[in-house]
C-alpha atoms as a PDB file:
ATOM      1  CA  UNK A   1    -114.830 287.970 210.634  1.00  0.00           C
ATOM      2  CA  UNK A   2    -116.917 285.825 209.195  1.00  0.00           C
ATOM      3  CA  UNK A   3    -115.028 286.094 205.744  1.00  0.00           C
ATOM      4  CA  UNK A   4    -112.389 285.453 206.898  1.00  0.00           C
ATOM      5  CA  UNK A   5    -113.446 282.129 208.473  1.00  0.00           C
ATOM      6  CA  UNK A   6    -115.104 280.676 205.395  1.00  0.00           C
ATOM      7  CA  UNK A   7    -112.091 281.514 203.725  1.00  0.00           C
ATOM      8  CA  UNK A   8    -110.122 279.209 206.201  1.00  0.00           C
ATOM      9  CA  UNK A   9    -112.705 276.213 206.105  1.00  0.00           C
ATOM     10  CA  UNK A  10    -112.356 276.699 202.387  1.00  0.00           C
ATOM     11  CA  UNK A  11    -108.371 276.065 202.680  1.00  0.00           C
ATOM     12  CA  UNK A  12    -108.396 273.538 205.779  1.00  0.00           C
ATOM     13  CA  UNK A  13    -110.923 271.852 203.158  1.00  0.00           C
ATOM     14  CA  UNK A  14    -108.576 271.886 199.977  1.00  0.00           C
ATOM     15  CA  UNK A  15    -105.598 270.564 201.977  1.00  0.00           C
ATOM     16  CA  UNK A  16    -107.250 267.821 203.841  1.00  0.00           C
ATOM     17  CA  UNK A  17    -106.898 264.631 200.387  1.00  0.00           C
ATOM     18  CA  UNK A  18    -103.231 266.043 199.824  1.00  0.00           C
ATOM     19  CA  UNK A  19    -102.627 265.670 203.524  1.00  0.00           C
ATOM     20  CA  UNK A  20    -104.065 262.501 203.488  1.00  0.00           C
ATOM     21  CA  UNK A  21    -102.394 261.160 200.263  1.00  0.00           C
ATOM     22  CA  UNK A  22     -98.845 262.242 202.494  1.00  0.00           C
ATOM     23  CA  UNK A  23     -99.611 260.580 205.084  1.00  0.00           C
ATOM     24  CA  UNK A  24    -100.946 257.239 203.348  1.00  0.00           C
ATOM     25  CA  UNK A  25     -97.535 257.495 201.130  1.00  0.00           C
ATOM     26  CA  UNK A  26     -95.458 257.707 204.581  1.00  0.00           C
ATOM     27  CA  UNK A  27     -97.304 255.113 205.746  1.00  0.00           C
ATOM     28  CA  UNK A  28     -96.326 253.001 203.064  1.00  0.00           C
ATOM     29  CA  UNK A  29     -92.933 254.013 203.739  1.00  0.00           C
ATOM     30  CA  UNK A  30     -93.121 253.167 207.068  1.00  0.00           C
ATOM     31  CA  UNK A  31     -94.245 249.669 206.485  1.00  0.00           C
ATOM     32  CA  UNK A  32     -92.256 248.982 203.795  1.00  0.00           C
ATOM     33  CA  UNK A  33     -89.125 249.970 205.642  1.00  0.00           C
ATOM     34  CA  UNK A  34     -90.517 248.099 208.344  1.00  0.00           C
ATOM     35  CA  UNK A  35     -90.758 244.771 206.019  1.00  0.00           C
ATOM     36  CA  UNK A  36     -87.146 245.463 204.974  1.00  0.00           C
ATOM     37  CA  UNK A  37     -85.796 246.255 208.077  1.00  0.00           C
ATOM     38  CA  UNK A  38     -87.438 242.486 209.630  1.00  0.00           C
ATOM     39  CA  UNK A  39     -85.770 241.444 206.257  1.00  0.00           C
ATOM     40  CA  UNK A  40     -82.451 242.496 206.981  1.00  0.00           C
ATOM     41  CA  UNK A  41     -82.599 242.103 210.926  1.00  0.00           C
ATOM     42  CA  UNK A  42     -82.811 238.354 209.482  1.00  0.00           C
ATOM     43  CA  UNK A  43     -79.868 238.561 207.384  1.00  0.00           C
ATOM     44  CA  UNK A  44     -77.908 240.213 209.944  1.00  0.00           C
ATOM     45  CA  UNK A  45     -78.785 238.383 212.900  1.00  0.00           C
ATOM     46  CA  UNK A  46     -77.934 235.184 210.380  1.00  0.00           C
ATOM     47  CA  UNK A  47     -74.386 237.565 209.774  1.00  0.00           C
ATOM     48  CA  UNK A  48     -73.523 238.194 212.837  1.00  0.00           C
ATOM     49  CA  UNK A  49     -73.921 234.368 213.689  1.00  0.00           C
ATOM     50  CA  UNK A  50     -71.793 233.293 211.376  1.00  0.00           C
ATOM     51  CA  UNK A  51     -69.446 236.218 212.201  1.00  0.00           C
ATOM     52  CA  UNK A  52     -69.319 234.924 215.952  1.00  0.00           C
ATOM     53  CA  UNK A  53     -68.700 231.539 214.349  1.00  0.00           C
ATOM     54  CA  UNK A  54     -65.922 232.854 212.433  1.00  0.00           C
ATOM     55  CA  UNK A  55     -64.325 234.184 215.447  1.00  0.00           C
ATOM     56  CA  UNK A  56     -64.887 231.758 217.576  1.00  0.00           C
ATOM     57  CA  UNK A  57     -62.987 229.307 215.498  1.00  0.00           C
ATOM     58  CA  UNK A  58     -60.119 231.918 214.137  1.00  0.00           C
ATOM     59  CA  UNK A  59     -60.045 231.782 218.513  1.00  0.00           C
ATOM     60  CA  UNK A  60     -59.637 228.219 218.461  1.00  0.00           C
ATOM     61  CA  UNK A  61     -57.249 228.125 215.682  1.00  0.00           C
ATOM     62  CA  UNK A  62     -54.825 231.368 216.902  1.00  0.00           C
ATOM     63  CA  UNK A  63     -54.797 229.598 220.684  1.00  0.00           C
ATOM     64  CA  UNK A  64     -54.175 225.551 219.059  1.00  0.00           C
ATOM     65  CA  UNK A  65     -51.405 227.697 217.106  1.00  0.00           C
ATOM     66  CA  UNK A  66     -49.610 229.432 219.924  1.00  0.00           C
ATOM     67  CA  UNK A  67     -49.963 225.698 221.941  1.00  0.00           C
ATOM     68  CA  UNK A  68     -48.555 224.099 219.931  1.00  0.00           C
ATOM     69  CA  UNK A  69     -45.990 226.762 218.974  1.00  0.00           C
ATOM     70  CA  UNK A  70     -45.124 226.694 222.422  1.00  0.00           C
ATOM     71  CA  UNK A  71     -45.088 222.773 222.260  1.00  0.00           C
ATOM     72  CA  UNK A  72     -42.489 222.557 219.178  1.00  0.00           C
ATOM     73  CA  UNK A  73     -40.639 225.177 221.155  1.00  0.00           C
ATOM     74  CA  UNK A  74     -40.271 222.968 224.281  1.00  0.00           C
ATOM     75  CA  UNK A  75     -39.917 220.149 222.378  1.00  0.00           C
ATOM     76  CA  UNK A  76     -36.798 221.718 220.580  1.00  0.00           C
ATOM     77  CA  UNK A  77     -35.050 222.864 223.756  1.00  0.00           C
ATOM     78  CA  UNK A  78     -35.544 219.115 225.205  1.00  0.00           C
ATOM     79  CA  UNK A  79     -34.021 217.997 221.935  1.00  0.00           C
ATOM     80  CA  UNK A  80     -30.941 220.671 222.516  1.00  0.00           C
ATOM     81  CA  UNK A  81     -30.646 219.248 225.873  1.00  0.00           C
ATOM     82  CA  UNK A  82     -30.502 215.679 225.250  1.00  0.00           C
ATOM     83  CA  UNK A  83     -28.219 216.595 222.198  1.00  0.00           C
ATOM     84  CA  UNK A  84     -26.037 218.758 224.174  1.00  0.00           C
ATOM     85  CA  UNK A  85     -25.887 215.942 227.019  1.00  0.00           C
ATOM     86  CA  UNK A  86     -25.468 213.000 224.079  1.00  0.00           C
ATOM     87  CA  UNK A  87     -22.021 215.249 222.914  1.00  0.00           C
ATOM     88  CA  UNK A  88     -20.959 215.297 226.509  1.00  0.00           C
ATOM     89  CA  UNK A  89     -21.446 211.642 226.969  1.00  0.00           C
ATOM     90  CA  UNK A  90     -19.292 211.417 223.624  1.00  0.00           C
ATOM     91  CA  UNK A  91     -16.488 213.369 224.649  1.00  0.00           C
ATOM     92  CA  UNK A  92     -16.544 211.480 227.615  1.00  0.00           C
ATOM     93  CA  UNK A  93     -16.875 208.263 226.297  1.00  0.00           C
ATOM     94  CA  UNK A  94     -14.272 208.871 223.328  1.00  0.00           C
ATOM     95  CA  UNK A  95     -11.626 210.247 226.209  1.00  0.00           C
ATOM     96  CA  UNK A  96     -12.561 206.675 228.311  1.00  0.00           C
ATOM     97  CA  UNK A  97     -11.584 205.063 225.327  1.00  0.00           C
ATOM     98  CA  UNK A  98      -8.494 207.190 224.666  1.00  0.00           C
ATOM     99  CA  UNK A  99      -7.337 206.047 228.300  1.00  0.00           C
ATOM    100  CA  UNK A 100      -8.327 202.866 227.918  1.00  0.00           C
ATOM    101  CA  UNK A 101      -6.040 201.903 224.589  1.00  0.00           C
ATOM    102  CA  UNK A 102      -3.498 203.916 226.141  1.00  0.00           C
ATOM    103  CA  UNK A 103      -3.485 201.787 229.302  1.00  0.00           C
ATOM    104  CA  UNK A 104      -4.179 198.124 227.046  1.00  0.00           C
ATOM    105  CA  UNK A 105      -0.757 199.547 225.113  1.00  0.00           C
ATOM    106  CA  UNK A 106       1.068 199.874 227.825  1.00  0.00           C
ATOM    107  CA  UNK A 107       0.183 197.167 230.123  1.00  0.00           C
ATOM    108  CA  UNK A 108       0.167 194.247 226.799  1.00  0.00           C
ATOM    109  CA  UNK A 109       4.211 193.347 227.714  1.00  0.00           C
ATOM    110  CA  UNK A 110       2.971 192.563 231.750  1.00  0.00           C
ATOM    111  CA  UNK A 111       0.772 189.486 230.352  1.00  0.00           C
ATOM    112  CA  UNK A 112       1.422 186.215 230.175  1.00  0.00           C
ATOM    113  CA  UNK A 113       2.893 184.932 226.734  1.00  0.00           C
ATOM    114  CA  UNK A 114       0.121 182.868 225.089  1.00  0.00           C
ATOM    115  CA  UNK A 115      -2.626 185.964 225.881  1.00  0.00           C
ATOM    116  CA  UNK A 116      -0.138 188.596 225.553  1.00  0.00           C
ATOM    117  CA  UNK A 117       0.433 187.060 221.798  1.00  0.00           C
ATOM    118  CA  UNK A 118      -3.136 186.535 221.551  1.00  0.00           C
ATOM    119  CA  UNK A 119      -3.510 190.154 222.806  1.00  0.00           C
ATOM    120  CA  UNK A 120      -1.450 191.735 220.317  1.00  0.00           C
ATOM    121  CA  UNK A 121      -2.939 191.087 216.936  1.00  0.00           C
ATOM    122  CA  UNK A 122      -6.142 192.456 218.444  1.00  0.00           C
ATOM    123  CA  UNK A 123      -4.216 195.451 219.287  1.00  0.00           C
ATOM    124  CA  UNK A 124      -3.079 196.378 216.399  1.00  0.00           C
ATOM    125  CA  UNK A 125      -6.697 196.656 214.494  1.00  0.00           C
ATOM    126  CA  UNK A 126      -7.210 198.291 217.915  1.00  0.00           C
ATOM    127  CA  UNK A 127      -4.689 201.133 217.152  1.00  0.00           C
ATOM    128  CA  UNK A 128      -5.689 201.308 213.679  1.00  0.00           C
ATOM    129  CA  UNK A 129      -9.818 202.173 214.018  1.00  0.00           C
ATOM    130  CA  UNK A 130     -11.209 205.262 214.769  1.00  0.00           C
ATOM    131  CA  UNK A 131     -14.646 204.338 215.244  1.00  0.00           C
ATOM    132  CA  UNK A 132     -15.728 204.490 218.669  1.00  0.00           C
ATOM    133  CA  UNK A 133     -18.021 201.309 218.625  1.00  0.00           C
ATOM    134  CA  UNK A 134     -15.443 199.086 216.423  1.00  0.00           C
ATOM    135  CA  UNK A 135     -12.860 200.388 219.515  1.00  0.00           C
ATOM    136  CA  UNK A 136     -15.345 199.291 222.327  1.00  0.00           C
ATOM    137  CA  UNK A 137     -16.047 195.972 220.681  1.00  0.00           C
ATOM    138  CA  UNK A 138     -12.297 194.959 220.641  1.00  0.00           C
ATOM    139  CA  UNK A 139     -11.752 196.158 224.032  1.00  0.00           C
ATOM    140  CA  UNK A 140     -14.242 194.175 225.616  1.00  0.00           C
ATOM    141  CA  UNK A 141     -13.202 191.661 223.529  1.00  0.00           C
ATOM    142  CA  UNK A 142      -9.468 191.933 225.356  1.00  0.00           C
ATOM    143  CA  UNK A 143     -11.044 192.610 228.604  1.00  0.00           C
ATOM    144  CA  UNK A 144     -13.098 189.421 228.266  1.00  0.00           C
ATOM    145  CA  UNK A 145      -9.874 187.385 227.264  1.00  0.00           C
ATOM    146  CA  UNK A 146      -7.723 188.854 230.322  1.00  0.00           C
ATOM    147  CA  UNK A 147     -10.766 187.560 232.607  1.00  0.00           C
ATOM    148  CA  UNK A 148     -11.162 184.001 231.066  1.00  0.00           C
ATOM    149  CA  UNK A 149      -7.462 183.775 231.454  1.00  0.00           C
ATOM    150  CA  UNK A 150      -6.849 185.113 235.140  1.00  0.00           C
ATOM    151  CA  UNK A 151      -9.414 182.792 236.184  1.00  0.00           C
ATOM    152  CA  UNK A 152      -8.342 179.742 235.461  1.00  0.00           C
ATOM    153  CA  UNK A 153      -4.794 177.250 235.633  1.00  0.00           C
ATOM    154  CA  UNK A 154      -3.778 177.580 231.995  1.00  0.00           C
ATOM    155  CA  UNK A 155      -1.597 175.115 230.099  1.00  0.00           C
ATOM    156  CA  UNK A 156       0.019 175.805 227.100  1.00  0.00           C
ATOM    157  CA  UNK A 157       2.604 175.000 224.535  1.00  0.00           C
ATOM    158  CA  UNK A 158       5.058 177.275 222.814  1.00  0.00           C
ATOM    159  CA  UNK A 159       8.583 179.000 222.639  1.00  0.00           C
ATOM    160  CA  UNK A 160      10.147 181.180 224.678  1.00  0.00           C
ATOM    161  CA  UNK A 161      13.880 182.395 225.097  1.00  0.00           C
ATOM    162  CA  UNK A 162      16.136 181.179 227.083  1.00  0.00           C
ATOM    163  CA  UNK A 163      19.576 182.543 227.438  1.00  0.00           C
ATOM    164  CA  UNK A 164      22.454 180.129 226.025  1.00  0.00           C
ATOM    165  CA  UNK A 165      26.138 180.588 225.111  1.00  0.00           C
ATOM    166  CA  UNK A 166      25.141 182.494 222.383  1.00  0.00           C
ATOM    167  CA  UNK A 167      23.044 184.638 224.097  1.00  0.00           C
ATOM    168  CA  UNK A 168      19.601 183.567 223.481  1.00  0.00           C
ATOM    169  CA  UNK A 169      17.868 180.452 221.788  1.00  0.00           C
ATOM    170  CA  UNK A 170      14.064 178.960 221.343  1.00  0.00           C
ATOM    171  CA  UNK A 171      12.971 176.274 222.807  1.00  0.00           C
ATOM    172  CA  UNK A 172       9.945 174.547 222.779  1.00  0.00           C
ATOM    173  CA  UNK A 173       8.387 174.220 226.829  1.00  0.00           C
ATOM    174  CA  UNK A 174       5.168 173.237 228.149  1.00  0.00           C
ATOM    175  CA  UNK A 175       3.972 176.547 230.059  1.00  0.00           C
ATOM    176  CA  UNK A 176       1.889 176.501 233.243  1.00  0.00           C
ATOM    177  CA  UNK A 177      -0.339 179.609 234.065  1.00  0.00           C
ATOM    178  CA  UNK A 178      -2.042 180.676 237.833  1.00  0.00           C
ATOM    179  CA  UNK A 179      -3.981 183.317 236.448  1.00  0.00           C
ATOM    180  CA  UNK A 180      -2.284 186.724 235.208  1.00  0.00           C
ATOM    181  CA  UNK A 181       0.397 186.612 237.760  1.00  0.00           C
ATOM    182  CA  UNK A 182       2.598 183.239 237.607  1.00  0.00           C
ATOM    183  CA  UNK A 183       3.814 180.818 235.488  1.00  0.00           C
ATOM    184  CA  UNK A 184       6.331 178.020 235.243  1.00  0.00           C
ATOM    185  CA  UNK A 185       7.866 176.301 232.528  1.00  0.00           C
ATOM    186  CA  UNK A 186       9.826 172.825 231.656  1.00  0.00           C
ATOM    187  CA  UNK A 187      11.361 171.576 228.348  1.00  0.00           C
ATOM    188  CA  UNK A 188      10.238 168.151 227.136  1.00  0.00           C
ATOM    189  CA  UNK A 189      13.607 166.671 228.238  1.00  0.00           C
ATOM    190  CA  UNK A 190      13.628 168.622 231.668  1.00  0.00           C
ATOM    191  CA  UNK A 191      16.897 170.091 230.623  1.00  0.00           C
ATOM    192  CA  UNK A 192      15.074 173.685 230.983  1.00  0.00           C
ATOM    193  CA  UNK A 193      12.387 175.126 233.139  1.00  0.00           C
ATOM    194  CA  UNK A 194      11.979 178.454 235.273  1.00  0.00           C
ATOM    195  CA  UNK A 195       9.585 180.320 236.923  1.00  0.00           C
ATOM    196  CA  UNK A 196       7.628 183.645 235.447  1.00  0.00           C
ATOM    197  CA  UNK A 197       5.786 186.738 236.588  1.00  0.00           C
ATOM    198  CA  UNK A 198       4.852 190.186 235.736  1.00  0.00           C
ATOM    199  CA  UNK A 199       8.260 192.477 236.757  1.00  0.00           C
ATOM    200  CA  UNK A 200       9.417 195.722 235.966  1.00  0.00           C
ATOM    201  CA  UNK A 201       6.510 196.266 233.609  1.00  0.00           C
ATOM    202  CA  UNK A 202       7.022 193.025 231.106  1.00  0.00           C
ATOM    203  CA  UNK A 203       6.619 189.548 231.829  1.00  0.00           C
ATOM    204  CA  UNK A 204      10.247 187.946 232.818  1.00  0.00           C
ATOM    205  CA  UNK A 205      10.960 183.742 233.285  1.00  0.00           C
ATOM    206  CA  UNK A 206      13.927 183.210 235.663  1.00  0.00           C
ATOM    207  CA  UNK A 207      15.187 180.066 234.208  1.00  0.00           C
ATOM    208  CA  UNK A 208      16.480 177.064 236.120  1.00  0.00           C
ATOM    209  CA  UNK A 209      18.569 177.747 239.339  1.00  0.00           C
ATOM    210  CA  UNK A 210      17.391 181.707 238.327  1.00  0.00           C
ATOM    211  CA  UNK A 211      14.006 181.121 239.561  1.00  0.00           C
ATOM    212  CA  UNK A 212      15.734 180.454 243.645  1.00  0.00           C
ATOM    213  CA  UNK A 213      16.667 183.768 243.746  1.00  0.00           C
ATOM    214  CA  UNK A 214      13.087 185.488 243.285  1.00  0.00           C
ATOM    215  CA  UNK A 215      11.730 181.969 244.832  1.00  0.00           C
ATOM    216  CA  UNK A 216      13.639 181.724 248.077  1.00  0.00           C
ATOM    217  CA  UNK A 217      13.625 177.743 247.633  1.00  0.00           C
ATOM    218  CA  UNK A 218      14.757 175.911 244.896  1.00  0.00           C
ATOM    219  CA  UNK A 219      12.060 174.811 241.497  1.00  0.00           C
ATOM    220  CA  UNK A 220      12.899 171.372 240.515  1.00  0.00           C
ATOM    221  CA  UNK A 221      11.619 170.388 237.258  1.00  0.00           C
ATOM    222  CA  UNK A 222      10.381 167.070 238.097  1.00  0.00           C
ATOM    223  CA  UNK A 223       7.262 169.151 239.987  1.00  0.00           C
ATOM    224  CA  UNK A 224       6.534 171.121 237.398  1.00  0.00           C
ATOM    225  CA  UNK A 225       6.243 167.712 235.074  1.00  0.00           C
ATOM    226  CA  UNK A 226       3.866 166.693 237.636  1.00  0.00           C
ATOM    227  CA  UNK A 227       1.534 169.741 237.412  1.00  0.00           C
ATOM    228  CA  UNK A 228       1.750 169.177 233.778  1.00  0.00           C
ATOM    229  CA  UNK A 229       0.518 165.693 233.823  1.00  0.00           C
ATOM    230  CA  UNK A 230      -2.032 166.374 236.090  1.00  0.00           C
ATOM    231  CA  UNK A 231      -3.609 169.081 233.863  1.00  0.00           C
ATOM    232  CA  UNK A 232      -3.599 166.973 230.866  1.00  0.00           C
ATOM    233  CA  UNK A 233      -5.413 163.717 232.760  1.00  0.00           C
ATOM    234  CA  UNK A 234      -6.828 165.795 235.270  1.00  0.00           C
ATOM    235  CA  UNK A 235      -8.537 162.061 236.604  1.00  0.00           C
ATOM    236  CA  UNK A 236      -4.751 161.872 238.512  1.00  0.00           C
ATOM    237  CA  UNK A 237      -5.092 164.834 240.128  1.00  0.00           C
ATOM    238  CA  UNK A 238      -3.541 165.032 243.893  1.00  0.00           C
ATOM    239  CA  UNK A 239      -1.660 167.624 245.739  1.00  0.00           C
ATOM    240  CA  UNK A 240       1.492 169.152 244.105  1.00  0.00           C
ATOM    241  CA  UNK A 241       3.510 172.068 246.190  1.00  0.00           C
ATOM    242  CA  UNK A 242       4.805 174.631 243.472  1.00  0.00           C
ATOM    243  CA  UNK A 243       6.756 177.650 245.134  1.00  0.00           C
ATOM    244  CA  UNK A 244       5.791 181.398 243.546  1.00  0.00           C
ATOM    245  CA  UNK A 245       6.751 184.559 244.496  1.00  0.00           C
ATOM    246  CA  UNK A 246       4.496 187.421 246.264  1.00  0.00           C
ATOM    247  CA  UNK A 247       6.491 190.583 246.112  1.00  0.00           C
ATOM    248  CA  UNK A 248       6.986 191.592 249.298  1.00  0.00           C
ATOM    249  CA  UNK A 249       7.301 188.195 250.097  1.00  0.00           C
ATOM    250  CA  UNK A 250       7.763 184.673 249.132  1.00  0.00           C
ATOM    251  CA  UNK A 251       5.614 181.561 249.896  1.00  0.00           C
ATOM    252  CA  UNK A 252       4.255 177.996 248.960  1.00  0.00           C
ATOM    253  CA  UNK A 253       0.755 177.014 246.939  1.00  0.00           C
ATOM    254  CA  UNK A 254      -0.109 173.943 246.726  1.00  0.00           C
END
């Protein structure tokens, strides 16, 4: 027995510096993986930082992306819309126009015969354009002569025909205007004058002892010479009865 434990306080004794060399070595170890791991704790912590950063902003960048994706997309269909409404308004607008020239063609023969003149050579460069604004700027521009003219006693000189014996002739009248809708007329030596309005469509004078049929009294041309006067010195203006016509009926202005 007590061999056999001096023999073990012999080996416990042997061991005890390798032991202890071990266990200084892991201790090393242990602190120097503790130094590296507060190292790289650092460097990660700094990492993961920046990571969150990263992310954070990819975040910010993904989100401003799909706002303003969605914004472009909103703003297209708006801009579809007003496009879409804008050919619409076109359509419209061109088929306004359409009725429009149709109607100005069809209605130029009704007018009296200094605007209906006047009327027709804007027509034609009317007919002849197919550019919508071009078309709208010589419409007003006839819809702004028919107003002048309907709104005001009109005086003017020119020809018209008058049926002779062989058939028609020219002859040079002074022309008196009430608006759109009447007119008389008288020759410089009285010989002819007549009454007009818009009939059937066209403008039609009924010329001297004519105009008591569509009258129902007669026109004497010494008080349409009268009118005539008056418009030219307008300082001698007094009261002058002209007869017109009123389909249904017929009555007196003065």
């Amino acid at each position: 027995m007590t061999a056999m434990s001096i023999q073990f306080t012999s080996i416990a004794t042997e061991s005890e510096p390798l032991l202890l060399e071990r266990w200084l070595k892991l201790e090393q170890q242990t602190g120097s993986l503790q130094v590296n791991w507060a190292e790289r704790e650092v460097v990660l912590q700094q990492q993961l930082s920046l990571l969150k950063k990263e992310e954070a902003a990819l975040r910010k960048i993904i989100k401003s992306g799909n706002d303003n994706s969605n914004k472009v997309s909103r703003e297209r269909i708006e801009i579809a819309k007003k496009q879409l409404a804008l050919e619409k308004y076109n359509d419209s607008t061109q088929n306004q126009i359409t009725l429009t020239i149709d109607y100005i063609n069809h209605v130029v023969n009704r007018l009296p015969t200094p605007l209906r003149a006047q009327w027709k050579k804007s027509i034609e460069h009317l007919n002849s354009v197919n550019e919508p604004s071009t078309q709208l700027e010589t419409i007003f521009k006839l819809l702004k002569q028919i107003d002048d003219f309907d709104k005001r006693v009109a005086l003017h000189s020119g020809l018209i025909e008058i049926p002779s014996d062989q058939g028609t002739k020219k002859v040079l009248v002074e022309q008196v205007y009430l608006g759109l809708t009447h007119g008389w007329y008288i020759s410089k030596d009285k010989q002819y004058y007549g009454y007009g309005r818009s009939e059937n469509d066209t403008w039609q004078w009924w010329h001297n002892d004519q105009s008591k049929a569509v009258l129902g009294k007669k026109l004497t041309a010494d008080s349409i010479t009268e009118v005539v006067n008056i418009l030219r010195s307008p300082t001698s203006a007094r009261y002058i009865k002209l007869p017109l016509a009123l389909a249904p009926i017929k009555k007196e202005v003065l």
